[in-house]
N, C-alpha and C. Protein backbone atom coordinates (compact mmCIF):
# COMPACT_ATOMS: atom_id res chain seq x y z
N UNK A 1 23.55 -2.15 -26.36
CA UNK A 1 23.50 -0.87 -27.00
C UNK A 1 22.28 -0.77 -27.91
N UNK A 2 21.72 -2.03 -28.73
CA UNK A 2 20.72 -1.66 -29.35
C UNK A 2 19.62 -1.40 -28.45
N UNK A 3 19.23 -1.97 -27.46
CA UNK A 3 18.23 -1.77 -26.73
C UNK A 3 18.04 -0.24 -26.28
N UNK A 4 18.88 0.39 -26.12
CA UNK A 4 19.20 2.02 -26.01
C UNK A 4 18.95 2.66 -26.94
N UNK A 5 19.15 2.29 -28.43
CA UNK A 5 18.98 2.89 -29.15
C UNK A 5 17.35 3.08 -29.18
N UNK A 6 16.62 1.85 -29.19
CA UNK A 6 15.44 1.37 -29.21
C UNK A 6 14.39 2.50 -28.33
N UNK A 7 15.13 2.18 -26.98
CA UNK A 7 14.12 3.24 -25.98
C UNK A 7 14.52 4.47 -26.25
N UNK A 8 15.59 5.11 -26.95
CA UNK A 8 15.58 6.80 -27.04
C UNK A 8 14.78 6.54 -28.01
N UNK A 9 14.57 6.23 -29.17
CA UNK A 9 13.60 6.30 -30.37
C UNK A 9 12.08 6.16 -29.60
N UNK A 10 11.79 5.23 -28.86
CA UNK A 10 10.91 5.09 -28.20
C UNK A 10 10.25 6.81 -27.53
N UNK A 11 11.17 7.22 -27.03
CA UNK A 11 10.87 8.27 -26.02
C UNK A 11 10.79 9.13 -26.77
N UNK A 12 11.17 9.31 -28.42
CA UNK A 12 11.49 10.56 -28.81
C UNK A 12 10.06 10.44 -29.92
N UNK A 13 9.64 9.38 -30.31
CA UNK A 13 8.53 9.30 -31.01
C UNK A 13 7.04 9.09 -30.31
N UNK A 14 7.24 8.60 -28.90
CA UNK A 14 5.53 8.28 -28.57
C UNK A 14 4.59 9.37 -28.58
N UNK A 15 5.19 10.56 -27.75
CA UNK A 15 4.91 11.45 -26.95
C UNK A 15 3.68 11.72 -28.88
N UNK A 16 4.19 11.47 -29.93
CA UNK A 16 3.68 12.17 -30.98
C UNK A 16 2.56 11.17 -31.77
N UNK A 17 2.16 9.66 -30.85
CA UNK A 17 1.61 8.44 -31.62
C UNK A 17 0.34 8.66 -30.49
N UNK A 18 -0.57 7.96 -31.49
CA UNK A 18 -1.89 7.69 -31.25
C UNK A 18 -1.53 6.61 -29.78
N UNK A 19 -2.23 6.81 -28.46
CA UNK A 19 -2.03 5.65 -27.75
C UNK A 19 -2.45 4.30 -27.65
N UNK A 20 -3.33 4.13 -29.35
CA UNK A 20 -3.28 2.55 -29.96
C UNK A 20 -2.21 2.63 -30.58
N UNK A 21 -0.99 3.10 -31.11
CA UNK A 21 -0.40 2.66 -31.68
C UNK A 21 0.96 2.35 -30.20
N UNK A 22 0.64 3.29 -29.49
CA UNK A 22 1.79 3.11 -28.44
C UNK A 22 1.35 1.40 -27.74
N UNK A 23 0.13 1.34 -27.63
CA UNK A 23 0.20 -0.16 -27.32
C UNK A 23 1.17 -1.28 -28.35
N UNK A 24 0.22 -1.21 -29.26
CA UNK A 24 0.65 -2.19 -30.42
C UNK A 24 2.07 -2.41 -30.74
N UNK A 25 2.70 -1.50 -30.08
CA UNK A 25 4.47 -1.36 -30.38
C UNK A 25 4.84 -2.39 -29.10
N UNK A 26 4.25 -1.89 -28.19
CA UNK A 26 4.73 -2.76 -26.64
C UNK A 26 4.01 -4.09 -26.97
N UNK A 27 3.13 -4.48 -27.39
CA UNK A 27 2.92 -5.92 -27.79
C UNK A 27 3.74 -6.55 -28.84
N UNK A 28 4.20 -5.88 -29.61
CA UNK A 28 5.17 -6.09 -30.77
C UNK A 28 6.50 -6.78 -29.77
N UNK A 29 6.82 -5.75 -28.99
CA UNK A 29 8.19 -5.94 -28.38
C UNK A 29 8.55 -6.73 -27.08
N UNK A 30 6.97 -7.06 -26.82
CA UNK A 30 6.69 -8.00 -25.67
C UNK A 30 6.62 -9.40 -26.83
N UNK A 31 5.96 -9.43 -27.74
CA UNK A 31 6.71 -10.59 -29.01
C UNK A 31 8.11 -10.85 -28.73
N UNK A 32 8.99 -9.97 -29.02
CA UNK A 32 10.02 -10.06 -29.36
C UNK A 32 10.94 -11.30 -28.05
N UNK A 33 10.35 -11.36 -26.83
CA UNK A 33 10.46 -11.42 -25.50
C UNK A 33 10.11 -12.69 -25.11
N UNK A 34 9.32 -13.46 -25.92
CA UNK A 34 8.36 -14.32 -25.86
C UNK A 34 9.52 -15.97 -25.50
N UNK A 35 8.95 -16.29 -24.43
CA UNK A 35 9.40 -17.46 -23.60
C UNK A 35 8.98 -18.95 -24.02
N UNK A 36 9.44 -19.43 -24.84
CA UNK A 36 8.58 -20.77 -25.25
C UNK A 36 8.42 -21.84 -24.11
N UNK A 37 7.61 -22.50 -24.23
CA UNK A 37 7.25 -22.98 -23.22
C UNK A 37 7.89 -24.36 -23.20
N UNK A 38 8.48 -25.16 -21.86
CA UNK A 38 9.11 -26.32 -22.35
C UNK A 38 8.01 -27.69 -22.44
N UNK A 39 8.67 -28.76 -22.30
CA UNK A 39 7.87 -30.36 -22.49
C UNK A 39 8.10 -30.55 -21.53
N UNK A 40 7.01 -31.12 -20.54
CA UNK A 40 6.90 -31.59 -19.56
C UNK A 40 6.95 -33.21 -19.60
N UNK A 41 8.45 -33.92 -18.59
CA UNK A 41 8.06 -35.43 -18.45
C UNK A 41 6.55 -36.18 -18.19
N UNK A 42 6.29 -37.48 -18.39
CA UNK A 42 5.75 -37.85 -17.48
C UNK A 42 5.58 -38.05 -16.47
N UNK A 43 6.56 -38.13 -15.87
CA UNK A 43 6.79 -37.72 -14.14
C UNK A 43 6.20 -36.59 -13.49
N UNK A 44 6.44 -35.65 -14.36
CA UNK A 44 6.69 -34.20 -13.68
C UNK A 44 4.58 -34.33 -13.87
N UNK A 45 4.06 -34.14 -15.07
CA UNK A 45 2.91 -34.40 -15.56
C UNK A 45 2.11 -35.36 -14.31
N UNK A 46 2.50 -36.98 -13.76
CA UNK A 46 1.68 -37.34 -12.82
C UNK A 46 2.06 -36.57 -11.60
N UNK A 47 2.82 -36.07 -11.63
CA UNK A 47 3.35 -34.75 -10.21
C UNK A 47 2.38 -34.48 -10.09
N UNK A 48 1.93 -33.37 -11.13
CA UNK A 48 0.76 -32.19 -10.91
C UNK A 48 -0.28 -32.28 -11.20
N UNK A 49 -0.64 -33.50 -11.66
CA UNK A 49 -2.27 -34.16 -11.37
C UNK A 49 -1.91 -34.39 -10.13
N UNK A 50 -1.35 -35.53 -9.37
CA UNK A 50 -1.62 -36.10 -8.00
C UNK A 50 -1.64 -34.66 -6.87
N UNK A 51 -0.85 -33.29 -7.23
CA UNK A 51 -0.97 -32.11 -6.34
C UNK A 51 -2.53 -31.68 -6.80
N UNK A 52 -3.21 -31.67 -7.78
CA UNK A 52 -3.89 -31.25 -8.31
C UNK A 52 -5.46 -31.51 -7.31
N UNK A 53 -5.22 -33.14 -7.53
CA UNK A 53 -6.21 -33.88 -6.75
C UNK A 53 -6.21 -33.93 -5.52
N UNK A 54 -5.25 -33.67 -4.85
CA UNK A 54 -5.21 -33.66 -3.65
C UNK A 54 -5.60 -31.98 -2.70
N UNK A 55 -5.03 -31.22 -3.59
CA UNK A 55 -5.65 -29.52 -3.05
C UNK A 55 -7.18 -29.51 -3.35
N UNK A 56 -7.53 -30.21 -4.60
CA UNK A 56 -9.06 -29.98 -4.31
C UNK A 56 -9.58 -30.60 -3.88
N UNK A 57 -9.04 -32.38 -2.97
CA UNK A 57 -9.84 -32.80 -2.34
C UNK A 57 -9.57 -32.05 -1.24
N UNK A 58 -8.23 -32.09 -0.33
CA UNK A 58 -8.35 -31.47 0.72
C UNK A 58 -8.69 -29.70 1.20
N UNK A 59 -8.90 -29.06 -0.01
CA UNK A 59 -9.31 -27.91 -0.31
C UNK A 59 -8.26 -26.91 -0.01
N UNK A 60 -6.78 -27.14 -0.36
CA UNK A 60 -5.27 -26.54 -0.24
C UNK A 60 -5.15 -25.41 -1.00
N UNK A 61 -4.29 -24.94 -0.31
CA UNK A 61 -4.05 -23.21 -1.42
C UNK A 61 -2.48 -24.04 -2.21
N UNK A 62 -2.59 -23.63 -3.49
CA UNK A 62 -1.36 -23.96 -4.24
C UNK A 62 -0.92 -22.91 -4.98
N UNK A 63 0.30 -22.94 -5.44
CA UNK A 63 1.26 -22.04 -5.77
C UNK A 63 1.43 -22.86 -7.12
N UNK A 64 0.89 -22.00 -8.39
CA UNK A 64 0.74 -22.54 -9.69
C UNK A 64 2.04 -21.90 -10.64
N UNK A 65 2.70 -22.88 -11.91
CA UNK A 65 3.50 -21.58 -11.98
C UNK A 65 2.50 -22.17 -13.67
N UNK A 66 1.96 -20.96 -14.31
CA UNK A 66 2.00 -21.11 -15.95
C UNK A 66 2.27 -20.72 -17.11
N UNK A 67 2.93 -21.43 -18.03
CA UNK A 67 2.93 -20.20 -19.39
C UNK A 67 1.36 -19.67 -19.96
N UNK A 68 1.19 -18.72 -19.84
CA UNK A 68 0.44 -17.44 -20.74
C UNK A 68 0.51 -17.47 -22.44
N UNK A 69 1.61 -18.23 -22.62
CA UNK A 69 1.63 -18.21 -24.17
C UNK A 69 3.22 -16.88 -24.94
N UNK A 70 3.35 -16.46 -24.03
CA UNK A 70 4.32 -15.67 -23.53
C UNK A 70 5.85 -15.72 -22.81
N UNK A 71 5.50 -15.64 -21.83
CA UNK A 71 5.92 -15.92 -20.46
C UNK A 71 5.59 -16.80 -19.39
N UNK A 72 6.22 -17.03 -18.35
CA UNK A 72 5.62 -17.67 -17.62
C UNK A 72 4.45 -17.00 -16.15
N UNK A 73 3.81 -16.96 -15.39
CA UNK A 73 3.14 -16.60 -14.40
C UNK A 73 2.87 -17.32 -12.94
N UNK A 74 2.72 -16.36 -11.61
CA UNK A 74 2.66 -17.30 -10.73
C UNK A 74 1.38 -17.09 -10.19
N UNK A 75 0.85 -17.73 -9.76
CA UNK A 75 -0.92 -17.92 -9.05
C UNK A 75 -1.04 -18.69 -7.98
N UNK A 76 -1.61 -17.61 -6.72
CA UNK A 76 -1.83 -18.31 -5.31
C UNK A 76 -3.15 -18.50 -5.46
N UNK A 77 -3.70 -19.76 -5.70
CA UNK A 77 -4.96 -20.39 -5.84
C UNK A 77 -5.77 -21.50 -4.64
N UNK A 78 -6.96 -21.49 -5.02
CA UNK A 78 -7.64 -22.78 -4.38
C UNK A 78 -8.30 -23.04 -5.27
N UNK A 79 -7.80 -24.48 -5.27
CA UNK A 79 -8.66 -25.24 -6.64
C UNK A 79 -10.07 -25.27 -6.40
N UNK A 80 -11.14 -25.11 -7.23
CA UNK A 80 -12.24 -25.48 -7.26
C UNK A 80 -13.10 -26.63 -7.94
N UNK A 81 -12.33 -26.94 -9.18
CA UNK A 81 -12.99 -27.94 -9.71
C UNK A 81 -11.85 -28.08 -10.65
N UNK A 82 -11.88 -29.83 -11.58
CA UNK A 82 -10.95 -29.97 -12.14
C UNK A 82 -11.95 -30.74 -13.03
N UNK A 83 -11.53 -30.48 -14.77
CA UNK A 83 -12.66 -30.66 -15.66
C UNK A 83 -11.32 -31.25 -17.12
N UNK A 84 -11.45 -33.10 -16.08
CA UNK A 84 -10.82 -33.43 -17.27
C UNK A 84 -10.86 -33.62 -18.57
N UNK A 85 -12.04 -33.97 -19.02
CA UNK A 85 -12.13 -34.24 -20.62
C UNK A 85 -11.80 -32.44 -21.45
N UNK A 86 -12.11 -31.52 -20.73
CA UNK A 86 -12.19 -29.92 -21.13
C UNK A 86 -10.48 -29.70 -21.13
N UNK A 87 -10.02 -30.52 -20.27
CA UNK A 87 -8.52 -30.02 -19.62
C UNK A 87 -8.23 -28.74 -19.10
N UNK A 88 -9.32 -28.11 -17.84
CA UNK A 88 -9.09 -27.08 -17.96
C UNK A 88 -9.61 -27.36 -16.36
N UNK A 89 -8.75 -26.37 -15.93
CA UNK A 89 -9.15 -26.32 -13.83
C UNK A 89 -9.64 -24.67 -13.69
N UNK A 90 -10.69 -24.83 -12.51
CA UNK A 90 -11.40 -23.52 -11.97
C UNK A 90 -10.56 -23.93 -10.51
N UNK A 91 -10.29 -22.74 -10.37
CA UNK A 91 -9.91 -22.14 -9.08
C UNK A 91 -10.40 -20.63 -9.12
N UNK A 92 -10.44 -19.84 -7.25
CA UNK A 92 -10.33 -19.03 -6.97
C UNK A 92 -9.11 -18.37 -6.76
N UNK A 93 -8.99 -17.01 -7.01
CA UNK A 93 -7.73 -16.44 -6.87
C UNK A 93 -8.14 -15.10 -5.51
N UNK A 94 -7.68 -15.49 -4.48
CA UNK A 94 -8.15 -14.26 -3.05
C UNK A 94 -7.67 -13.34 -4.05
N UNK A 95 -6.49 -12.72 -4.27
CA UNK A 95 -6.47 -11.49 -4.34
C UNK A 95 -6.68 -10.86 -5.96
N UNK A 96 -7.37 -11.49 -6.86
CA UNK A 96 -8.45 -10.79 -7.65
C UNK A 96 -9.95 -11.05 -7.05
N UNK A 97 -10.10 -11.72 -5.90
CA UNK A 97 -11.22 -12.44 -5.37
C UNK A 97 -12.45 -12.68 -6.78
N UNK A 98 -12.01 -13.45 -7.73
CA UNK A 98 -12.59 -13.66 -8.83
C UNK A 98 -11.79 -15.92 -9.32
N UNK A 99 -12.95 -16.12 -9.32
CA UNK A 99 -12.61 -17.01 -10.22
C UNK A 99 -12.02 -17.26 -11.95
N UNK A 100 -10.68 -17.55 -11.62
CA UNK A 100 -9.90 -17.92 -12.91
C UNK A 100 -9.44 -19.24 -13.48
N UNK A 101 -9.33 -19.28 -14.63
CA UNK A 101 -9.61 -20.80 -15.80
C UNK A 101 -8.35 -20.68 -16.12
N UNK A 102 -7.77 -21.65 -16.43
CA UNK A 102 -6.78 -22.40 -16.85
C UNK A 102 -6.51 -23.91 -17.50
N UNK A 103 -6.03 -24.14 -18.60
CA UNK A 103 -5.65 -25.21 -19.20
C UNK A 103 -4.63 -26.10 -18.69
N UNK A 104 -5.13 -27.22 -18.66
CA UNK A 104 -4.24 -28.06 -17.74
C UNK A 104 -2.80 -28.13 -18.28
N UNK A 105 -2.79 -28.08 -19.40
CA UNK A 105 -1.87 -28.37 -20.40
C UNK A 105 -0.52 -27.03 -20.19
N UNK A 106 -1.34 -25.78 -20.15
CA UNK A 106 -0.31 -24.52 -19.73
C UNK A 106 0.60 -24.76 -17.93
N UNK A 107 0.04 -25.67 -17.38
CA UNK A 107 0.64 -25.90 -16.11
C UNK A 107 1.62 -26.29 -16.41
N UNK A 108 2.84 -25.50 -15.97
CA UNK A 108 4.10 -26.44 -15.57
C UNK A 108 4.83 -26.51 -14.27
N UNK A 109 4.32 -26.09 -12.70
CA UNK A 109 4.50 -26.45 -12.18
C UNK A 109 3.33 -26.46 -10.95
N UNK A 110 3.53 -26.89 -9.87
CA UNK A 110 2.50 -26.63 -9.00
C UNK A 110 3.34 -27.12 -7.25
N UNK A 111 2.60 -26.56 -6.50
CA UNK A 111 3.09 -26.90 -5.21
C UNK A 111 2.35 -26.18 -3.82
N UNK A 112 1.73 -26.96 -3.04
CA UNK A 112 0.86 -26.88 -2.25
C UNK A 112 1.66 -25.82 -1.41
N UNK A 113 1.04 -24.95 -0.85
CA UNK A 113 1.44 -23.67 -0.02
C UNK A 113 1.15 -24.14 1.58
């Protein structure tokens, strides 16, 4: 019920707010939403190095899952390079057809497609 209350107030005030402030409310409430991220074993951790190394040697599309800091996200990738001391992997993503960065550390899962 509060959540109802929330979106009629919502609906009954935007229409009359600056649309920076209509953002700043949805980031507020996308806060509110916010998924902490868990601890990964060591197990799970040499998991997704050894998938890691192996899609970019054999040049594999993988299915990434990561927290954002937020939430979590999924990414159909091909690794491109893996930059350990930085802790951070380049891959391509086909369907932004743009290369995207990621922290090794935000990985929590991975699995060759």
């Amino acid at each position: 019920m509060d959540n109802h209350k929330r979106d009629r107030g919502t609906i009954k005030w935007t229409s009359l707010m600056l649309p920076e402030h209509v953002e700043m409310i949805k980031k507020v409430w996308k806060e509110d939403k916010r998924v902490e991220k868990g601890v990964l074993d060591e197990q799970k951790a040499a998991e997704i190095d050894f998938i890691l190394q192996r899609a970019l040697h054999d040049e594999l599309t993988v299915d990434v899952r990561v927290h954002n800091g937020f939430d979590y996200e999924e990414w159909r990738l091909k690794i491109n390079r893996v930059n350990k001391l930085e802790r951070k992997i380049y891959a391509f993503d086909k369907s932004l057809k743009e290369e995207v960065t990621f922290q090794l550390d935000d990985i929590t899962d991975i699995v060759i497609v």
